[in-house]
C-alpha atoms as a PDB file:
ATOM      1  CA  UNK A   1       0.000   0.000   0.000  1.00  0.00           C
ATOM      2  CA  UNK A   2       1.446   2.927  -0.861  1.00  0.00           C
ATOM      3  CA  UNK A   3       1.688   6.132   1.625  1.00  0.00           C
ATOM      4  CA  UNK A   4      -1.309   8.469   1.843  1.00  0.00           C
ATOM      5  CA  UNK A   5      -3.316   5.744  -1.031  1.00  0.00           C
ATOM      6  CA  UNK A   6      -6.004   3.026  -0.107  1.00  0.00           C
ATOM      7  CA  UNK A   7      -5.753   0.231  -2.662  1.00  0.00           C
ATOM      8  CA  UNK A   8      -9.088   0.397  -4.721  1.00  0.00           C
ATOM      9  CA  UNK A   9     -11.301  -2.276  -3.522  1.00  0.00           C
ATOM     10  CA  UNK A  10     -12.492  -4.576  -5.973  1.00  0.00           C
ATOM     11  CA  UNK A  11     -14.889  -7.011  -5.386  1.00  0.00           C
ATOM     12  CA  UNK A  12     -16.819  -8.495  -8.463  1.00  0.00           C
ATOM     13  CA  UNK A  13     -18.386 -11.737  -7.104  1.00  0.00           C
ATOM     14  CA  UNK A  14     -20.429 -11.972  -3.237  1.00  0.00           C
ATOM     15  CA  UNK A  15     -21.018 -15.505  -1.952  1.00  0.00           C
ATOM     16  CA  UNK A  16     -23.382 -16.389   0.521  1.00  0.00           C
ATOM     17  CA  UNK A  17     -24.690 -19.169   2.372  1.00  0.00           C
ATOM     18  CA  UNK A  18     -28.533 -19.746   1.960  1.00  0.00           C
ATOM     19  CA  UNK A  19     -30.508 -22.422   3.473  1.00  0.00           C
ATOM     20  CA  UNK A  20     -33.808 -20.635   3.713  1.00  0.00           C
ATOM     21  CA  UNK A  21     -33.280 -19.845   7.760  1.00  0.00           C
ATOM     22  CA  UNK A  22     -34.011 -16.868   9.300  1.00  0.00           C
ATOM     23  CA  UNK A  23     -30.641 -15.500  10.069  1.00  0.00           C
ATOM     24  CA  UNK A  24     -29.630 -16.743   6.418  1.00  0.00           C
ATOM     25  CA  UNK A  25     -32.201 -14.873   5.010  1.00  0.00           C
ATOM     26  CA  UNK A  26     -31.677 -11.703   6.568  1.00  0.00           C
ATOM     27  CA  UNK A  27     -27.982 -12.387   5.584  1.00  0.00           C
ATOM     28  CA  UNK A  28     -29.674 -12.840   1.867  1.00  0.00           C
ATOM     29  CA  UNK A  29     -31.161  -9.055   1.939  1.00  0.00           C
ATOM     30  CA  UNK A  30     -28.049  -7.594   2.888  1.00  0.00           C
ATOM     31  CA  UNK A  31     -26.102  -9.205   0.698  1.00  0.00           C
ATOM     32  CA  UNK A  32     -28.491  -8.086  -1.787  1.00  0.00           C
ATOM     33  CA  UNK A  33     -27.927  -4.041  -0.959  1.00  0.00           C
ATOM     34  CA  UNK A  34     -23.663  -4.646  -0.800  1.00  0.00           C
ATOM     35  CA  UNK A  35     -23.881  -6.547  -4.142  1.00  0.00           C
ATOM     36  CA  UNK A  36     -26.396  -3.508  -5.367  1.00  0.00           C
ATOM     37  CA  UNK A  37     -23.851  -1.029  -3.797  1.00  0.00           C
ATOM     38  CA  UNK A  38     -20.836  -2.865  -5.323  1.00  0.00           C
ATOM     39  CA  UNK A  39     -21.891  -3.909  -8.745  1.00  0.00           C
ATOM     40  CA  UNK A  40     -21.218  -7.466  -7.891  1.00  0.00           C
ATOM     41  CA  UNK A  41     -22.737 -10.801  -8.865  1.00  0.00           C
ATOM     42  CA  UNK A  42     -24.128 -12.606  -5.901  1.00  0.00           C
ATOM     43  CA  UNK A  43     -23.506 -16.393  -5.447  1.00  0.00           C
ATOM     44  CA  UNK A  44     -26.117 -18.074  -2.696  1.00  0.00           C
ATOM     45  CA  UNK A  45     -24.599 -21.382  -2.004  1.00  0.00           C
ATOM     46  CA  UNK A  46     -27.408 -23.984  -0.951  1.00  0.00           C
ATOM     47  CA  UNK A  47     -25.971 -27.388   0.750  1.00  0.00           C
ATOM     48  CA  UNK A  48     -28.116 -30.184   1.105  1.00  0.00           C
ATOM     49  CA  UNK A  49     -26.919 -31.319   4.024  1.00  0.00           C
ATOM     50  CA  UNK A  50     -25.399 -35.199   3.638  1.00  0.00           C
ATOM     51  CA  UNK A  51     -25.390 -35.791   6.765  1.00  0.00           C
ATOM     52  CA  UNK A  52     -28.660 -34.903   7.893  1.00  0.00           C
ATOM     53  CA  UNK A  53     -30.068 -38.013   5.072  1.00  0.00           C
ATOM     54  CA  UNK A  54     -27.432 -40.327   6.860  1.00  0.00           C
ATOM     55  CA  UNK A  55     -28.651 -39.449  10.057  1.00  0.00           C
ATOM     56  CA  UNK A  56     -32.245 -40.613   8.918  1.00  0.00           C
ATOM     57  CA  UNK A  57     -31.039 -44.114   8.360  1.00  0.00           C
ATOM     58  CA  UNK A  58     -29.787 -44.770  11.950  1.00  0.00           C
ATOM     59  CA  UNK A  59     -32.174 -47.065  13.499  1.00  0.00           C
ATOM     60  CA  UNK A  60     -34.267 -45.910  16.182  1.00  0.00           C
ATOM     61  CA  UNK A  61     -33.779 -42.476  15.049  1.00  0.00           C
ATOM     62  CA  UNK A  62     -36.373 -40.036  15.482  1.00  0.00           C
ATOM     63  CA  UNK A  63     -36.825 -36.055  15.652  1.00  0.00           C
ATOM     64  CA  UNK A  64     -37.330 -33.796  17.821  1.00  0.00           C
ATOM     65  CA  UNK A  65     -39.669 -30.165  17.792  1.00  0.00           C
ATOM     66  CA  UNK A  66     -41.274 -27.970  19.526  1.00  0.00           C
ATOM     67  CA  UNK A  67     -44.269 -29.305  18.010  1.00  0.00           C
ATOM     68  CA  UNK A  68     -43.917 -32.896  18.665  1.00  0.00           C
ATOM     69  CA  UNK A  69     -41.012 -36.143  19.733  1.00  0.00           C
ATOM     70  CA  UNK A  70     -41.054 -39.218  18.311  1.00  0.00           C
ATOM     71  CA  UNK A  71     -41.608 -39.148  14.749  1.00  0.00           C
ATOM     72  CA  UNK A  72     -39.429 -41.667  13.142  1.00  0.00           C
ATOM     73  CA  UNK A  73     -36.988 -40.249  10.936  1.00  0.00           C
ATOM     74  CA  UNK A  74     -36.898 -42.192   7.197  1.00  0.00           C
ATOM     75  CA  UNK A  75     -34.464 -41.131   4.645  1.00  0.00           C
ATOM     76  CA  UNK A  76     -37.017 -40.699   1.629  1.00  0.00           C
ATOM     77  CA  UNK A  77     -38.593 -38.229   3.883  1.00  0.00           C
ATOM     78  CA  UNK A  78     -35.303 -36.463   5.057  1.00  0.00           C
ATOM     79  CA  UNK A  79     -34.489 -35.793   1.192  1.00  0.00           C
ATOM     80  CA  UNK A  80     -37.673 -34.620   0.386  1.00  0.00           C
ATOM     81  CA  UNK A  81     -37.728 -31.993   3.015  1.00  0.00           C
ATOM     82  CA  UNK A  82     -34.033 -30.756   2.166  1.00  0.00           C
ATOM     83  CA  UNK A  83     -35.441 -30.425  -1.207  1.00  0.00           C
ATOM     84  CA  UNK A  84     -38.250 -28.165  -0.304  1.00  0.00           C
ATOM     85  CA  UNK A  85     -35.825 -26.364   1.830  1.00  0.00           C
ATOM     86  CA  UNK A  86     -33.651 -25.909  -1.707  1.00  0.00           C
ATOM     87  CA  UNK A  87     -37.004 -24.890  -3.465  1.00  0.00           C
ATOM     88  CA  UNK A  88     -37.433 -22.288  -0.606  1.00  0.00           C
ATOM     89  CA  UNK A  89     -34.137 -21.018  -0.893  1.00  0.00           C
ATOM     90  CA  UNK A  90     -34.239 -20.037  -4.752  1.00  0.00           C
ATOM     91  CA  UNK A  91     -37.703 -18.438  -4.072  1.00  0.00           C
ATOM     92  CA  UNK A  92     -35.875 -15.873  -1.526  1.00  0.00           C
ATOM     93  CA  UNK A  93     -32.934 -15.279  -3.626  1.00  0.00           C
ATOM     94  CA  UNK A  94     -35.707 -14.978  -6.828  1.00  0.00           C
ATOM     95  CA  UNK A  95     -37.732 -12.391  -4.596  1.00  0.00           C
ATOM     96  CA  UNK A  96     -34.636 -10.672  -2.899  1.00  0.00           C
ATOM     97  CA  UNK A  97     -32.538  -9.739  -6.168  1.00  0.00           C
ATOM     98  CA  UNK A  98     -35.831  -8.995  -8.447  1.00  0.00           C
ATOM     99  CA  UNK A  99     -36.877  -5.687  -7.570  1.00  0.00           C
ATOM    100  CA  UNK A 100     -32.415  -4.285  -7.447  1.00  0.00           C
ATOM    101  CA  UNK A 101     -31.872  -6.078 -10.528  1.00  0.00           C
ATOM    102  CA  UNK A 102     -29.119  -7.787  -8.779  1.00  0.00           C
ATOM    103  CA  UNK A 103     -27.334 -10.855 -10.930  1.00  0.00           C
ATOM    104  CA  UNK A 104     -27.665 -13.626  -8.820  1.00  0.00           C
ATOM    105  CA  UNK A 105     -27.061 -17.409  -9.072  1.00  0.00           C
ATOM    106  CA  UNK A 106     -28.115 -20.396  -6.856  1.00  0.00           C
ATOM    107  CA  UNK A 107     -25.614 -22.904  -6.690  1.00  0.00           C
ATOM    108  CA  UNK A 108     -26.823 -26.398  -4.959  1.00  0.00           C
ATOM    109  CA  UNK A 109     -24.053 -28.724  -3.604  1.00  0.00           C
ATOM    110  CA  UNK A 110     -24.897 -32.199  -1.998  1.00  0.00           C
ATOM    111  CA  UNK A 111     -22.115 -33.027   0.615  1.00  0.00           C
ATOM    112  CA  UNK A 112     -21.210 -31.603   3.951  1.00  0.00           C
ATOM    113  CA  UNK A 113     -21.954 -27.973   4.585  1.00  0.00           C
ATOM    114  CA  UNK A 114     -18.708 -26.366   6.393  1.00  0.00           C
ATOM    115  CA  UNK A 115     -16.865 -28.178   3.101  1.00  0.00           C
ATOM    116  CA  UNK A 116     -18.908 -27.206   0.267  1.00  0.00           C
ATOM    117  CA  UNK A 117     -19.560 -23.459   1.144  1.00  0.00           C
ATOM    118  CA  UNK A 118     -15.819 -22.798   1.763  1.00  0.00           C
ATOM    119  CA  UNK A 119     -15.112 -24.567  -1.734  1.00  0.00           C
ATOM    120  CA  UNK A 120     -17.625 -22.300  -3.501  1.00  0.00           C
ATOM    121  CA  UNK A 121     -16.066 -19.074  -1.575  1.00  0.00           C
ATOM    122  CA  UNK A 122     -13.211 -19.202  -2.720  1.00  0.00           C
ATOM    123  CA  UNK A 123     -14.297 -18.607  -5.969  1.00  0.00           C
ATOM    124  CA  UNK A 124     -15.380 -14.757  -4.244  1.00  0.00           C
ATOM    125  CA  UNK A 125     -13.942 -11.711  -3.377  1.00  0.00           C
ATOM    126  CA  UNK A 126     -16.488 -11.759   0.138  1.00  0.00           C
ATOM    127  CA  UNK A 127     -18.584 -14.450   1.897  1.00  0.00           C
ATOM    128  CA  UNK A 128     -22.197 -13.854   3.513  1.00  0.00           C
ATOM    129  CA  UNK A 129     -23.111 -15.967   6.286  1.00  0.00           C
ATOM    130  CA  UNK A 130     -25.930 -16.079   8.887  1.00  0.00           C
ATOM    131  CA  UNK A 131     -25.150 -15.892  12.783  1.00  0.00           C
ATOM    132  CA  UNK A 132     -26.852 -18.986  13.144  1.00  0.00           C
ATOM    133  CA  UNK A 133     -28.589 -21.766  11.123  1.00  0.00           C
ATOM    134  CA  UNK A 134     -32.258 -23.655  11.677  1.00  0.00           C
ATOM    135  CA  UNK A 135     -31.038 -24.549  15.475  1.00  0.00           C
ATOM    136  CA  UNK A 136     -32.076 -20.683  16.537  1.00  0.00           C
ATOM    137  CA  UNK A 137     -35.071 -20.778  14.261  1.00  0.00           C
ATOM    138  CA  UNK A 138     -36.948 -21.145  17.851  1.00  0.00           C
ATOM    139  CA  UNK A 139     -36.207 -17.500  18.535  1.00  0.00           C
ATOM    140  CA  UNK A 140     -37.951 -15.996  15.772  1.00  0.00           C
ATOM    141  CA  UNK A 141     -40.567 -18.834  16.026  1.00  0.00           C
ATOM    142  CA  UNK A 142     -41.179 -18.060  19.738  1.00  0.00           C
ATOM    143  CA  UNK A 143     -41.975 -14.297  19.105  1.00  0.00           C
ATOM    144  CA  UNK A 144     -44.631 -15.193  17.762  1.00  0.00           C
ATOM    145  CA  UNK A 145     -46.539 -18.272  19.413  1.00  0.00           C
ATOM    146  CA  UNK A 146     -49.453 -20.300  18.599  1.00  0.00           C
ATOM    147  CA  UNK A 147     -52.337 -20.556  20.669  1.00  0.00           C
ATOM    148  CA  UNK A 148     -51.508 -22.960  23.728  1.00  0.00           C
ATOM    149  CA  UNK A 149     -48.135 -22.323  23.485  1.00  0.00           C
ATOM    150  CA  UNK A 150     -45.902 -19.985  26.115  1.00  0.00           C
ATOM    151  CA  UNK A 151     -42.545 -19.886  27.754  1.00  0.00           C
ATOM    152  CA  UNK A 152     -42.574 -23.546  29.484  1.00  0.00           C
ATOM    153  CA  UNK A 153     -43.267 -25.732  25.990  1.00  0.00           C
ATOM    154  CA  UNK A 154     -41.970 -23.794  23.612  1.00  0.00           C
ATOM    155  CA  UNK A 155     -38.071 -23.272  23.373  1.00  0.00           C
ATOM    156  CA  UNK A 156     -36.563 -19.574  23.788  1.00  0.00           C
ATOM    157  CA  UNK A 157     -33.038 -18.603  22.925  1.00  0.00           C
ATOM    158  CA  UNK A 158     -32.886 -15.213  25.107  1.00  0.00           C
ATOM    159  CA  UNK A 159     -28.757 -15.910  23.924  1.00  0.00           C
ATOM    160  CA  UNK A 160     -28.766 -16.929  20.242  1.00  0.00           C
ATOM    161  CA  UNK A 161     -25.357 -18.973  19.494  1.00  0.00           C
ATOM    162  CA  UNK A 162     -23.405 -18.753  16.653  1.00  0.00           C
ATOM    163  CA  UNK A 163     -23.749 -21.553  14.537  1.00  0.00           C
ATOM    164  CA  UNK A 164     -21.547 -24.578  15.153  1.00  0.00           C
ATOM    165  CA  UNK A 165     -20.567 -24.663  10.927  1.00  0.00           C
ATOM    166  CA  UNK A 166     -20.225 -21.129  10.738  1.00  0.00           C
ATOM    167  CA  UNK A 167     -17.508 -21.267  13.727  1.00  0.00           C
ATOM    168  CA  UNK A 168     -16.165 -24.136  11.429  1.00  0.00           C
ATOM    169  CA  UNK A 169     -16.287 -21.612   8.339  1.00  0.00           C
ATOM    170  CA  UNK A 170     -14.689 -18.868   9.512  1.00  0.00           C
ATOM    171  CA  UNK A 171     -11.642 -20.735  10.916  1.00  0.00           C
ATOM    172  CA  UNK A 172     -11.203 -22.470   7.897  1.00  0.00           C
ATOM    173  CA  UNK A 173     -12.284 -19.653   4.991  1.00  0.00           C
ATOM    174  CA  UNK A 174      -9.894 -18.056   2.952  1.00  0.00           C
ATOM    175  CA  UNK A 175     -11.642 -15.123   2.079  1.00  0.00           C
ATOM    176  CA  UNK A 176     -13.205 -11.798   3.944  1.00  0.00           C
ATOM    177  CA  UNK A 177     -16.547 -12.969   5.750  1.00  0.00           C
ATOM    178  CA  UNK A 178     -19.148 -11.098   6.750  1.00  0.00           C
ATOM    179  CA  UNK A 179     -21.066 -13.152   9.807  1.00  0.00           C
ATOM    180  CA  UNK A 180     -24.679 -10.879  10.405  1.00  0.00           C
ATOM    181  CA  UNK A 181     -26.166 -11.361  13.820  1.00  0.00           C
ATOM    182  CA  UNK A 182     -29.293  -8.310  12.372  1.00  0.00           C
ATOM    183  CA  UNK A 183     -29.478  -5.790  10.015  1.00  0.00           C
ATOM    184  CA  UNK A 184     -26.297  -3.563   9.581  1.00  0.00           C
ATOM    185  CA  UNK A 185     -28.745  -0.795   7.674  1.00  0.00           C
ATOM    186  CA  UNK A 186     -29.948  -0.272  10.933  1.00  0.00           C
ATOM    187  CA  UNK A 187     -26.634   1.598  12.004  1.00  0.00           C
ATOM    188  CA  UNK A 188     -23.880   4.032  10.986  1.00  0.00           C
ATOM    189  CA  UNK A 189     -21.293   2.735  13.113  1.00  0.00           C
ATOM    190  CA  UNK A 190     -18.485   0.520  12.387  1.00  0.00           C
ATOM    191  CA  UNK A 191     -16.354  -0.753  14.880  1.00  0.00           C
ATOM    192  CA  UNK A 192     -12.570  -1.761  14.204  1.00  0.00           C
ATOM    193  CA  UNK A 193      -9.934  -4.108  16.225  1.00  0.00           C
ATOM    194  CA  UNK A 194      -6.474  -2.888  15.925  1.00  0.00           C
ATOM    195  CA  UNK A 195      -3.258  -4.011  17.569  1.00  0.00           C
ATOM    196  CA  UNK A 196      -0.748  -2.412  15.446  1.00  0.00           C
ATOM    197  CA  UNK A 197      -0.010  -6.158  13.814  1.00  0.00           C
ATOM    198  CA  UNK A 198       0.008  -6.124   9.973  1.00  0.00           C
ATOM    199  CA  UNK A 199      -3.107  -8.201  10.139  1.00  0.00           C
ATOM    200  CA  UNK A 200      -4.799  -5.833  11.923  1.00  0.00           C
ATOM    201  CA  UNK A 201      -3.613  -2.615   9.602  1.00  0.00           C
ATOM    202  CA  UNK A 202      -4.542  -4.707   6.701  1.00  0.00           C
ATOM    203  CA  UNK A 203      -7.710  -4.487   8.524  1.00  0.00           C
ATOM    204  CA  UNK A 204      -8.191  -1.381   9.176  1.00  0.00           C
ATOM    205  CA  UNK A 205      -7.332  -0.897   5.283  1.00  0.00           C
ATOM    206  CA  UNK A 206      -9.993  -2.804   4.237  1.00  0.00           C
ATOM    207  CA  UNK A 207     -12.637  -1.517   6.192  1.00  0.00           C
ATOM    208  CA  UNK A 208     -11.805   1.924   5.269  1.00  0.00           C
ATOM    209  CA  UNK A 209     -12.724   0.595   1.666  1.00  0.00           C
ATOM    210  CA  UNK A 210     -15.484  -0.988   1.677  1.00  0.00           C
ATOM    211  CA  UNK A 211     -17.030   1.380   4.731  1.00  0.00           C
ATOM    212  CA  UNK A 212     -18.896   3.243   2.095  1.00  0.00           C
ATOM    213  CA  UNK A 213     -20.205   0.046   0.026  1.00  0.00           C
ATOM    214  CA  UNK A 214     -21.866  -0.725   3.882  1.00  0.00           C
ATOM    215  CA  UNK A 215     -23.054   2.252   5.229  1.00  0.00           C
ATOM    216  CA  UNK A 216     -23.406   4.639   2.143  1.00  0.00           C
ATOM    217  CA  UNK A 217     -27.220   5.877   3.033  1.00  0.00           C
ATOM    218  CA  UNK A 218     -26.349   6.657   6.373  1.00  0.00           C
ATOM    219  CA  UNK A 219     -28.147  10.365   7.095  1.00  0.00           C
ATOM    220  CA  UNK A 220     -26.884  13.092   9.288  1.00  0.00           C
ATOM    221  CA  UNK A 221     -28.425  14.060  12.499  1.00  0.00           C
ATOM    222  CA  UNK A 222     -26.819  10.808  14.244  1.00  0.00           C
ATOM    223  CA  UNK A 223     -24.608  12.020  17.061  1.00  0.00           C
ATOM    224  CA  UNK A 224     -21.706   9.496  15.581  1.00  0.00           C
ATOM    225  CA  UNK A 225     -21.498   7.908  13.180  1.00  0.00           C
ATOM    226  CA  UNK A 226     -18.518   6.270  11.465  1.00  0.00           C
ATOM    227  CA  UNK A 227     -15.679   4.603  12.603  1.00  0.00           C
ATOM    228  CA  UNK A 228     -14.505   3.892  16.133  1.00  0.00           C
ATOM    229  CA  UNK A 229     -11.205   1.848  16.511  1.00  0.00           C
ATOM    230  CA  UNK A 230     -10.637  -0.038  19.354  1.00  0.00           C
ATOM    231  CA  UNK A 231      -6.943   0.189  20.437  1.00  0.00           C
ATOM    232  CA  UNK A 232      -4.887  -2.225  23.193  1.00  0.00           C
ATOM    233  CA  UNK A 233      -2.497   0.565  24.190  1.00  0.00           C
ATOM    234  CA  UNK A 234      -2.593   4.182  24.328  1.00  0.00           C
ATOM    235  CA  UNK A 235       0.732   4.150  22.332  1.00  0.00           C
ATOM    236  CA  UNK A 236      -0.925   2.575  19.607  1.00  0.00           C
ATOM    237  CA  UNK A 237      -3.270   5.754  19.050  1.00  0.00           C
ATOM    238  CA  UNK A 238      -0.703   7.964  16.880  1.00  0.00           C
ATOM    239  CA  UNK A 239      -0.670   5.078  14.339  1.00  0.00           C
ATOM    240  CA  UNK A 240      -3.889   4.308  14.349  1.00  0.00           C
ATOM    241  CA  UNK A 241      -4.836   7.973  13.672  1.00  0.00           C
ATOM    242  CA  UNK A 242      -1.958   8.008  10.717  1.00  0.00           C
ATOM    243  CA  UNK A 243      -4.108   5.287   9.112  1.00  0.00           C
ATOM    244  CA  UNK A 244      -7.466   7.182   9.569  1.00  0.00           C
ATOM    245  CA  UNK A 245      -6.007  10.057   7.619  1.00  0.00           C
ATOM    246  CA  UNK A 246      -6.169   8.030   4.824  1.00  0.00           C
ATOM    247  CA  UNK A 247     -10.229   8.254   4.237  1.00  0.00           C
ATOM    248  CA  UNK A 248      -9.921  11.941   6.078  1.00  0.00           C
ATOM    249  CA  UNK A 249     -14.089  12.155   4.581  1.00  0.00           C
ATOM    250  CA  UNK A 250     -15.236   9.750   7.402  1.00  0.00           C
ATOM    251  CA  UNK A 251     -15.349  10.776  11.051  1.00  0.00           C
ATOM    252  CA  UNK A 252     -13.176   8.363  12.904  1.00  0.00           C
ATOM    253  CA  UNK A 253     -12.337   8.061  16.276  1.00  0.00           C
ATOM    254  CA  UNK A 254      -9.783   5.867  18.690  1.00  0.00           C
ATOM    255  CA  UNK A 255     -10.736   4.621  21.973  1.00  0.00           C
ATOM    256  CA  UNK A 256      -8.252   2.488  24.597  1.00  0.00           C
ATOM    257  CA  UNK A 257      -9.342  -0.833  25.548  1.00  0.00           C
ATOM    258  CA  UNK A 258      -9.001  -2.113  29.693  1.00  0.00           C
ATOM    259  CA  UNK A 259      -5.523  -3.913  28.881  1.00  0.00           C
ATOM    260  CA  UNK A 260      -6.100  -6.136  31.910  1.00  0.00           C
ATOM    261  CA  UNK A 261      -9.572  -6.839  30.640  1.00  0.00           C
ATOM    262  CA  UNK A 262      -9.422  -6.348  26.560  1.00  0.00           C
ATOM    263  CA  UNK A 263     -12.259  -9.040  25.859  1.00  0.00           C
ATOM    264  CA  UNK A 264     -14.938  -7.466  28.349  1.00  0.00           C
ATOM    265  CA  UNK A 265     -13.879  -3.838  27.640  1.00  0.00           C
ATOM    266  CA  UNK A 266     -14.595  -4.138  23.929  1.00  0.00           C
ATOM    267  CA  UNK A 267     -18.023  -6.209  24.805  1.00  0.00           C
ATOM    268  CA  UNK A 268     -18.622  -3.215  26.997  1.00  0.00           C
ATOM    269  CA  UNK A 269     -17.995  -0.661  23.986  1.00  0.00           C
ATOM    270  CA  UNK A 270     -19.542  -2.076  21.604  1.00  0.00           C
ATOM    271  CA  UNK A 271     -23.348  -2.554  23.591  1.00  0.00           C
ATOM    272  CA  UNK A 272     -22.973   1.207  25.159  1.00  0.00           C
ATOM    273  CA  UNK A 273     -22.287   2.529  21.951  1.00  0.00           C
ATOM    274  CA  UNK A 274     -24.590   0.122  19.480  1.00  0.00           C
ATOM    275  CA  UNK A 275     -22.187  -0.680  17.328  1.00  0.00           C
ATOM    276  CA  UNK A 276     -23.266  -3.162  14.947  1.00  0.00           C
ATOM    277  CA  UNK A 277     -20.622  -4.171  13.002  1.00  0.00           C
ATOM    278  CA  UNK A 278     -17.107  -4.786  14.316  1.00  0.00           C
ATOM    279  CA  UNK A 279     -14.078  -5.515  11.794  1.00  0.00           C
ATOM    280  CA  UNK A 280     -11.047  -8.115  13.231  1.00  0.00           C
ATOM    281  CA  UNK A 281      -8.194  -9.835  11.018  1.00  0.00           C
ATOM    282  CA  UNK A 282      -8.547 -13.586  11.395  1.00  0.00           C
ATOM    283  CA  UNK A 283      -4.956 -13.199  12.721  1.00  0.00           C
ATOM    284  CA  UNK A 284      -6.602 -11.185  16.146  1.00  0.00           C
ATOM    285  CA  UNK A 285      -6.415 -13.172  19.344  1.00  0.00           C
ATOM    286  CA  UNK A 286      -9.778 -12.573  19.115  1.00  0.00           C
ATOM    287  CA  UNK A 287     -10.898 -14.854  16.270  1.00  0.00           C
ATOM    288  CA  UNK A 288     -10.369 -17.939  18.109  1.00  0.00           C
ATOM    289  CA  UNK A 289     -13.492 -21.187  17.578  1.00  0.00           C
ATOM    290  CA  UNK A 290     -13.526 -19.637  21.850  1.00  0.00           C
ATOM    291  CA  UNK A 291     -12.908 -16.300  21.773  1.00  0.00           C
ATOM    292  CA  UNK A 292     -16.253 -16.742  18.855  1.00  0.00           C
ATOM    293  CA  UNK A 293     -18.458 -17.163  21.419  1.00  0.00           C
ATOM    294  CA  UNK A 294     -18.286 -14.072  23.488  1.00  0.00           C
ATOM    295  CA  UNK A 295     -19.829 -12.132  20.220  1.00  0.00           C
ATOM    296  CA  UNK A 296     -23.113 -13.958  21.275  1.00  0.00           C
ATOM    297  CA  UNK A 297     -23.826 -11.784  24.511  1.00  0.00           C
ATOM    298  CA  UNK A 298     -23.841  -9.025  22.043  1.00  0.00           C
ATOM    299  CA  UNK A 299     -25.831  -8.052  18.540  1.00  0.00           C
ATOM    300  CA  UNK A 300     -22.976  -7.220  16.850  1.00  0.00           C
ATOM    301  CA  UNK A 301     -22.448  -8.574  13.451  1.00  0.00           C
ATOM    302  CA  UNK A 302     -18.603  -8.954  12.348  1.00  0.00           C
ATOM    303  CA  UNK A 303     -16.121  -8.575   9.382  1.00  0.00           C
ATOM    304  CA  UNK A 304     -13.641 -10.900   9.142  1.00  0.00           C
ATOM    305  CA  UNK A 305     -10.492 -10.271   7.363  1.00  0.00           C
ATOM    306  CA  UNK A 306      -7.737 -12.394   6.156  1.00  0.00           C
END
């Protein structure tokens, strides 16, 4: 990168994991606006899950609802339900890129999800993925009950996880990956990880880039909005600023983590000041399948570099 010059960002092609969930398709719509904002060709990659129809041929094995326990699981029934799910998923990719004339693709893959989505990625500048998959469907379904139904038999996630596979992606993924936990239109705020390693400027560099492609029809009036970087020493700030001078247009600002305390402080930041997007290399300390986890006590979705 050359001094006082961001590298142009160029991202033709957006993948993105679809299997018709909620989280996946709220991942669908924003991938929709970036690919809008960007030009780009969208890619939803639907998996029929192998191992769910190999599951349905273990004896004895039966599933497991909300509604009901017991049903015995057969594995002519098991494929035809991942193929409705498939059906489902080109419908909201049909619906979601019709009206911004977005050029989209559905690509179906039979084999083991983590494996199959991180094959198609690579063929992408970016990758779209959900927080979670179908196992946190029971918080959107319990908003909403039926009649009979309350808190005592029918499942609430107050906490919802991130997805066991999408821990599994992002460790493994070779490309940028942006993991939504709720709808990033819904702030002006991007929040950055820096430790002064050449990960972590590379990531700064990048979301300086593409900051525009997420948050473009932000409007005035906010009382921030922009980027906050999160630093682990106050020596670090000088640099950190240097960097910022770089997209001089967007208002920026540094804040010092707890060093004694650098996972909580940032947790801390990051609810107090609704931030709903924070960027970290895949290098940070922080982008461990562990360290993952503590991003659930918060909605923050992230952007993962590599």
């Amino acid at each position: 990168m050359k001094k006082d010059t961001l590298p142009p960002l160029d991202i033709k092609t957006i993948s993105l994991a679809l299997d018709a969930s909620p989280y996946s398709i709220a991942a669908l719509d924003e991938a929709v606006e970036v690919a809008y904002r960007l030009g780009a060709k969208l890619n939803a990659i639907c998996v029929e899950d192998i191992n769910m129809i190999r599951a349905a041929s273990v004896p004895y094995a039966v599933t497991v609802s909300p509604y009901s326990i017991g049903a015995k699981m057969q594995p002519k029934l098991m494929d035809s339900l991942i193929k409705v799910q498939t059906k489902a998923a080109a419908r909201a990719l049909e619906y979601a890129t019709r009206n911004k004339k977005v050029p989209g693709s559905l690509i179906i893959k039979r084999g083991i999800i983590e494996k199959e989505v991180i094959k198609e990625s690579e063929k992408s500048d970016i990758l779209v993925l959900g927080w979670a998959g179908w196992q946190a469907a029971d918080f959107y379904f319990s908003n909403h009950p039926a009649a009979g139904q309350n808190r005592f038999n029918f499942p609430v996630s107050r906490i919802v996880k991130m997805g066991t596979s999408v821990r599994s992606i992002i460790k493994n993924v070779s490309v940028p990956t942006l993991v939504l936990h709720g709808r990033i239109s819904d702030a002006c705020m991007l929040g950055v990880f820096f430790d002064d390693s050449k990960a972590s400027k590379e990531n700064l560099s990048y979301s300086l880039r593409i900051f525009d492609h997420l948050f473009s029809y932000c409007k005035k009036g906010k009382d921030f909005s922009g980027i906050e970087v999160f630093i682990t020493d106050k020596s670090l700030e000088p640099k950190a600023k240097d960097l910022l001078k770089l997209r001089q247009d967007i208002k920026s600002k540094v804040t010092v983590l707890m060093a004694n305390d650098i996972h909580s402080s940032l947790l801390s930041h990051i609810k107090d000041k609704e931030i709903n997007l924070l960027s970290l290399s895949k290098a940070s300390s922080l982008v461990t399948a562990d360290d993952l986890r503590i991003f659930d006590r918060v909605a923050s979705s992230l952007l993962i570099t590599v």
